[in-house]
N, C-alpha and C. Protein backbone atom coordinates (compact mmCIF):
# COMPACT_ATOMS: atom_id res chain seq x y z
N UNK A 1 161.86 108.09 126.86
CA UNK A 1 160.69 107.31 126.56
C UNK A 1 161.15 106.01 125.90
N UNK A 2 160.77 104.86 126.61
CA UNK A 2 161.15 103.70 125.84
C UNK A 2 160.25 103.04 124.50
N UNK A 3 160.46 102.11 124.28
CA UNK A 3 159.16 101.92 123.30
C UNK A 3 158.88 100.56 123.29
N UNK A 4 158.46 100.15 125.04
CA UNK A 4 157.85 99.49 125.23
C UNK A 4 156.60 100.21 125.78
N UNK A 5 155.70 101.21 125.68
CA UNK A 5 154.97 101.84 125.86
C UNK A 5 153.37 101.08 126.05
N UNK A 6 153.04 100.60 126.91
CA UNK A 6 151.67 100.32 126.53
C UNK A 6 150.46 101.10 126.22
N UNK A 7 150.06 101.03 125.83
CA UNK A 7 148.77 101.81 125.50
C UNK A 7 148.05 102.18 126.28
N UNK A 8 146.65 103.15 126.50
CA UNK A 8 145.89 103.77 127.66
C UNK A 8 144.72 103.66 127.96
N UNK A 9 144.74 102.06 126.62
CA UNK A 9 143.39 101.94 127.22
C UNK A 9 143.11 100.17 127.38
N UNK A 10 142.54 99.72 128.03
CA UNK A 10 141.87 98.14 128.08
C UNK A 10 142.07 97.38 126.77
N UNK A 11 142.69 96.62 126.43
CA UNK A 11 142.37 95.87 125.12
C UNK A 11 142.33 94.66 125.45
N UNK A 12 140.85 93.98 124.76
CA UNK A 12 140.14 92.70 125.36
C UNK A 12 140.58 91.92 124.31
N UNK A 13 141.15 90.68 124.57
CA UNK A 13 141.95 89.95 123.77
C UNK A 13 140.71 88.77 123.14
N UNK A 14 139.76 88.65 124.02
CA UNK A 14 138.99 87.57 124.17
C UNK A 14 137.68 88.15 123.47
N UNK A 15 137.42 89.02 122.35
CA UNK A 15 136.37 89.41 121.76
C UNK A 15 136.13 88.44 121.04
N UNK A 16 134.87 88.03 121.03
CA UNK A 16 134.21 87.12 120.06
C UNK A 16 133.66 88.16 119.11
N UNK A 17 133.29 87.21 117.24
CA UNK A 17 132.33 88.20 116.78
C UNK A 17 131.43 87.61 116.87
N UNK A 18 130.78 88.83 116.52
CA UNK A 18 129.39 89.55 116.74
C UNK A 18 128.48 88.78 115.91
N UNK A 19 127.23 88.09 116.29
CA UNK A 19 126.50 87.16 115.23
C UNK A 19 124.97 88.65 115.79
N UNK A 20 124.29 88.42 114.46
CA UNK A 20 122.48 88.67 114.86
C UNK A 20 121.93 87.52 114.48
N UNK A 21 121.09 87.56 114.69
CA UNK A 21 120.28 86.08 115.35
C UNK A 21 118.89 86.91 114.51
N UNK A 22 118.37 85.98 113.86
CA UNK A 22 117.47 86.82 113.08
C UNK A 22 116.02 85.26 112.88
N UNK A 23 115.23 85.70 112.62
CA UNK A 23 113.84 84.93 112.55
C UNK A 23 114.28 83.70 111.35
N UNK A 24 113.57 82.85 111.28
CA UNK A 24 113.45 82.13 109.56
C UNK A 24 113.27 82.31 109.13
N UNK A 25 111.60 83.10 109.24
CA UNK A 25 111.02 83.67 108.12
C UNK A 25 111.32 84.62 107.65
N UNK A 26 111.94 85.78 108.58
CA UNK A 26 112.52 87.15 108.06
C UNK A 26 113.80 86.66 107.31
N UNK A 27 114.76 85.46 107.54
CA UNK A 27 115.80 85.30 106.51
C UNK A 27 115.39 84.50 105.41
N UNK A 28 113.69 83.83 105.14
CA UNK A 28 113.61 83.48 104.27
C UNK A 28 113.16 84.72 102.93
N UNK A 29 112.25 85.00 103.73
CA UNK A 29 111.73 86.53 103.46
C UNK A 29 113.05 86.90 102.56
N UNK A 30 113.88 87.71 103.33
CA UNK A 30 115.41 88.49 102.36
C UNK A 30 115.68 87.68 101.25
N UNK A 31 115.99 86.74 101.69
CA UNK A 31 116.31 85.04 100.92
C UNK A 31 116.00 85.23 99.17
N UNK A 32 114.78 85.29 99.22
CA UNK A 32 113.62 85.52 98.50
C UNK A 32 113.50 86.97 97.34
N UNK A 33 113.07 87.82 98.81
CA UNK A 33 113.26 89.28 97.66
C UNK A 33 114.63 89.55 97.52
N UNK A 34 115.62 88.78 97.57
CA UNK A 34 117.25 88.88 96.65
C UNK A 34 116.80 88.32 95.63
N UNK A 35 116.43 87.05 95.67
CA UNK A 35 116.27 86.58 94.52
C UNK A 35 115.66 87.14 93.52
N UNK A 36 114.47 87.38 93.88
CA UNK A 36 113.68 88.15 93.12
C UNK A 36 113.82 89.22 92.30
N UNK A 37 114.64 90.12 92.91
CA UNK A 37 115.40 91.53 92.63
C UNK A 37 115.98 90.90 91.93
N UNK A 38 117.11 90.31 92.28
CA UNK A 38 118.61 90.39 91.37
C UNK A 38 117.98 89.35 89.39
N UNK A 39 116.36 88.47 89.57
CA UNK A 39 115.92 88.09 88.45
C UNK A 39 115.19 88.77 87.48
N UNK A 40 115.25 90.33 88.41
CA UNK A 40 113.56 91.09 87.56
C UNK A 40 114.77 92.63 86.85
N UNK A 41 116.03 92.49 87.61
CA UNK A 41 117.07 93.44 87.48
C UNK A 41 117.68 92.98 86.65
N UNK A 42 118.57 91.74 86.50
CA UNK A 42 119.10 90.63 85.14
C UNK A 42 118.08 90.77 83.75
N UNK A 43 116.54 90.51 84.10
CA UNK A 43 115.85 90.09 82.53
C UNK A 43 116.13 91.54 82.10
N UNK A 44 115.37 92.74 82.97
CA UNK A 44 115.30 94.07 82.28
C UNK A 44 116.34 94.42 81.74
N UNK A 45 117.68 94.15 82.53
CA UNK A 45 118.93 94.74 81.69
C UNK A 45 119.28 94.16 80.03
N UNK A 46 119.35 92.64 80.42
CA UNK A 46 119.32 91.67 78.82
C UNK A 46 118.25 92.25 77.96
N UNK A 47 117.25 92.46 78.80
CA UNK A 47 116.30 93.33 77.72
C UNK A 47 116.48 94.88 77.34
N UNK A 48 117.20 95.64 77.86
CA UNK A 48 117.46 96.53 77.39
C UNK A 48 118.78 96.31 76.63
N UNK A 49 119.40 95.30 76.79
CA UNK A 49 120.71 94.78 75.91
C UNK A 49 119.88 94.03 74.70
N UNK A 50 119.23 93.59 74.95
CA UNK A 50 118.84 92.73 73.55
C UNK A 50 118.51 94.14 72.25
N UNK A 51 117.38 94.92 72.92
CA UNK A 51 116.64 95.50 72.25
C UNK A 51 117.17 97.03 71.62
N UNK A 52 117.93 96.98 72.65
CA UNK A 52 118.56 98.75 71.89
C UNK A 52 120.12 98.59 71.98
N UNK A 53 120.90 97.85 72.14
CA UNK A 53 122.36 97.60 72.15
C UNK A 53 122.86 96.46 70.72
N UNK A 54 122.16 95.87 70.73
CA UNK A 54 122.47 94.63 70.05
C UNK A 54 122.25 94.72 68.34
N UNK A 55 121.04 95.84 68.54
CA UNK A 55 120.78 95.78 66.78
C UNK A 55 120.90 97.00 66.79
N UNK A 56 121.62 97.63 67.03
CA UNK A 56 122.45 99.21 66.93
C UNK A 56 123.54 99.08 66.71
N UNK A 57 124.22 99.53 65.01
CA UNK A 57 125.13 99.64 64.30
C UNK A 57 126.00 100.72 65.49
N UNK A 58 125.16 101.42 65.85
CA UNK A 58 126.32 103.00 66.38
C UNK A 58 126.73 102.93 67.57
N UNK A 59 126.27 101.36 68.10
CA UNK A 59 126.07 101.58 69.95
C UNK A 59 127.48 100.93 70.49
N UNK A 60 128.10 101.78 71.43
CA UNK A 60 129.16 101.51 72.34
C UNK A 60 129.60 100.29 72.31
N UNK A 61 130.64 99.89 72.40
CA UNK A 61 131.11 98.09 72.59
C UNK A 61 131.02 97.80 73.71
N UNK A 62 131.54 99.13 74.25
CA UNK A 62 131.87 98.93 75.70
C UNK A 62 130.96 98.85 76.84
N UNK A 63 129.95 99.67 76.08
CA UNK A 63 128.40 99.75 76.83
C UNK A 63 128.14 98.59 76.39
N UNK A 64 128.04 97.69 75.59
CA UNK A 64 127.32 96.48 75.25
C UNK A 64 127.70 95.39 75.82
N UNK A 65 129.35 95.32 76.50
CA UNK A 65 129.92 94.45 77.16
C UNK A 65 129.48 94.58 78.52
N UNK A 66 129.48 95.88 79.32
CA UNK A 66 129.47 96.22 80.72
C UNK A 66 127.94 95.76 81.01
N UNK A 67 127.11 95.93 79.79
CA UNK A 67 125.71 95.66 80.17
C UNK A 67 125.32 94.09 80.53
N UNK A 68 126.17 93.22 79.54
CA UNK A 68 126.08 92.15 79.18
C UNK A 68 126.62 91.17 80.65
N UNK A 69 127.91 91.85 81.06
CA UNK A 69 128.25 91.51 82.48
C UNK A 69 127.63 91.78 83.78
N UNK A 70 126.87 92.57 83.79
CA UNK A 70 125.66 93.23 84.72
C UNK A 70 124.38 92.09 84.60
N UNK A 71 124.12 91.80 83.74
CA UNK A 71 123.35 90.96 83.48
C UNK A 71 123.61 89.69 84.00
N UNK A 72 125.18 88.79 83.13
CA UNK A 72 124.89 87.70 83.89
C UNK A 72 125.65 87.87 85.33
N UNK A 73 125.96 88.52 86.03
CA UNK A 73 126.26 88.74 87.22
C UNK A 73 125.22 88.85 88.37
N UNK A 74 124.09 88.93 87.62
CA UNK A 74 123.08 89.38 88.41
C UNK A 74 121.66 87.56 88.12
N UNK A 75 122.73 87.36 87.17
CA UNK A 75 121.59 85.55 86.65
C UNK A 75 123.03 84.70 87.52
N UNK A 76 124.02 84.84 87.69
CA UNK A 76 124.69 83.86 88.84
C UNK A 76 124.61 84.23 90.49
N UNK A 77 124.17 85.29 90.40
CA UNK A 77 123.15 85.82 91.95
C UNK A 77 122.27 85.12 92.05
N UNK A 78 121.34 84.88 90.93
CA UNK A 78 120.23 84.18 91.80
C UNK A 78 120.40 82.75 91.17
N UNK A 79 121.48 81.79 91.41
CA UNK A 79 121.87 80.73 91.13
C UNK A 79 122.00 79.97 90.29
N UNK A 80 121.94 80.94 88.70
CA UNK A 80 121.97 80.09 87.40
C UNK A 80 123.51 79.40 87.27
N UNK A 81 123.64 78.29 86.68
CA UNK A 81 124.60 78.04 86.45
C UNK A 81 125.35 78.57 84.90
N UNK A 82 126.39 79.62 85.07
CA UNK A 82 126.29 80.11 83.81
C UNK A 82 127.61 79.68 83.16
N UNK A 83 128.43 79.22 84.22
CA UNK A 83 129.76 78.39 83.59
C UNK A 83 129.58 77.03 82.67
N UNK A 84 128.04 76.46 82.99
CA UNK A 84 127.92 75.29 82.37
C UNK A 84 127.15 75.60 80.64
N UNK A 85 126.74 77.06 80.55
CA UNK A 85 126.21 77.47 79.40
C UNK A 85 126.93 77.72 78.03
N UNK A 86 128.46 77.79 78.74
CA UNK A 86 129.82 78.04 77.71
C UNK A 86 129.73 76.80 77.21
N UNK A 87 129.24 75.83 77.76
CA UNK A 87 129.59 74.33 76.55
C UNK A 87 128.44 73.85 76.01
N UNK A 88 127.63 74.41 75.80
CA UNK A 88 126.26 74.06 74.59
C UNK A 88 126.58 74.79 73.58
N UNK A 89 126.23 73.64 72.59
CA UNK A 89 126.14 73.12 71.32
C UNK A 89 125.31 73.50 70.79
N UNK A 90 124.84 74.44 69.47
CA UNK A 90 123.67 74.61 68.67
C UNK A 90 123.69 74.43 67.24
N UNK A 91 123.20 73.28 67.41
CA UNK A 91 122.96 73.00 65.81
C UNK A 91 122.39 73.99 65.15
């Protein structure tokens, strides 16, 4: 057996990928309830970070960090700019 062996079956060199072709409105639609989701999923979490993580002497660090990253991970989803928030100033 040599091992120039070809294989046993057809291989199409010339595959394009694969697009779906989808409405406007149905991609504005998604568009939309992402946004939506990922803004109503961000406040509740900060709010459950604000309110029971934050002024709890006993509460996890680690839970308070992972929450805190869930959060803004989910406010640069729906397009906040949160790299530009590291350089404000509060008197």
């Amino acid at each position: 057996m040599d091992n120039t062996t070809q294989p046993s079956f057809e291989v199409n060199i010339t595959t394009k990928h694969q697009q779906f072709i989808v409405s406007r409105g149905l991609y504005l639609t998604i568009s939309i309830s992402r946004f939506i989701a990922h803004g109503l999923v961000g406040v509740w979490i900060a709010q459950i970070l604000y309110n029971e993580c934050l002024h709890c002497k006993d509460c996890n660090v680690v839970v308070t960090v992972f929450l805190s990253l869930i959060s803004l991970g989910c406010f640069a989803n729906i397009g906040l700019p949160i790299e530009k928030f590291s350089h404000v100033k509060i008197n």
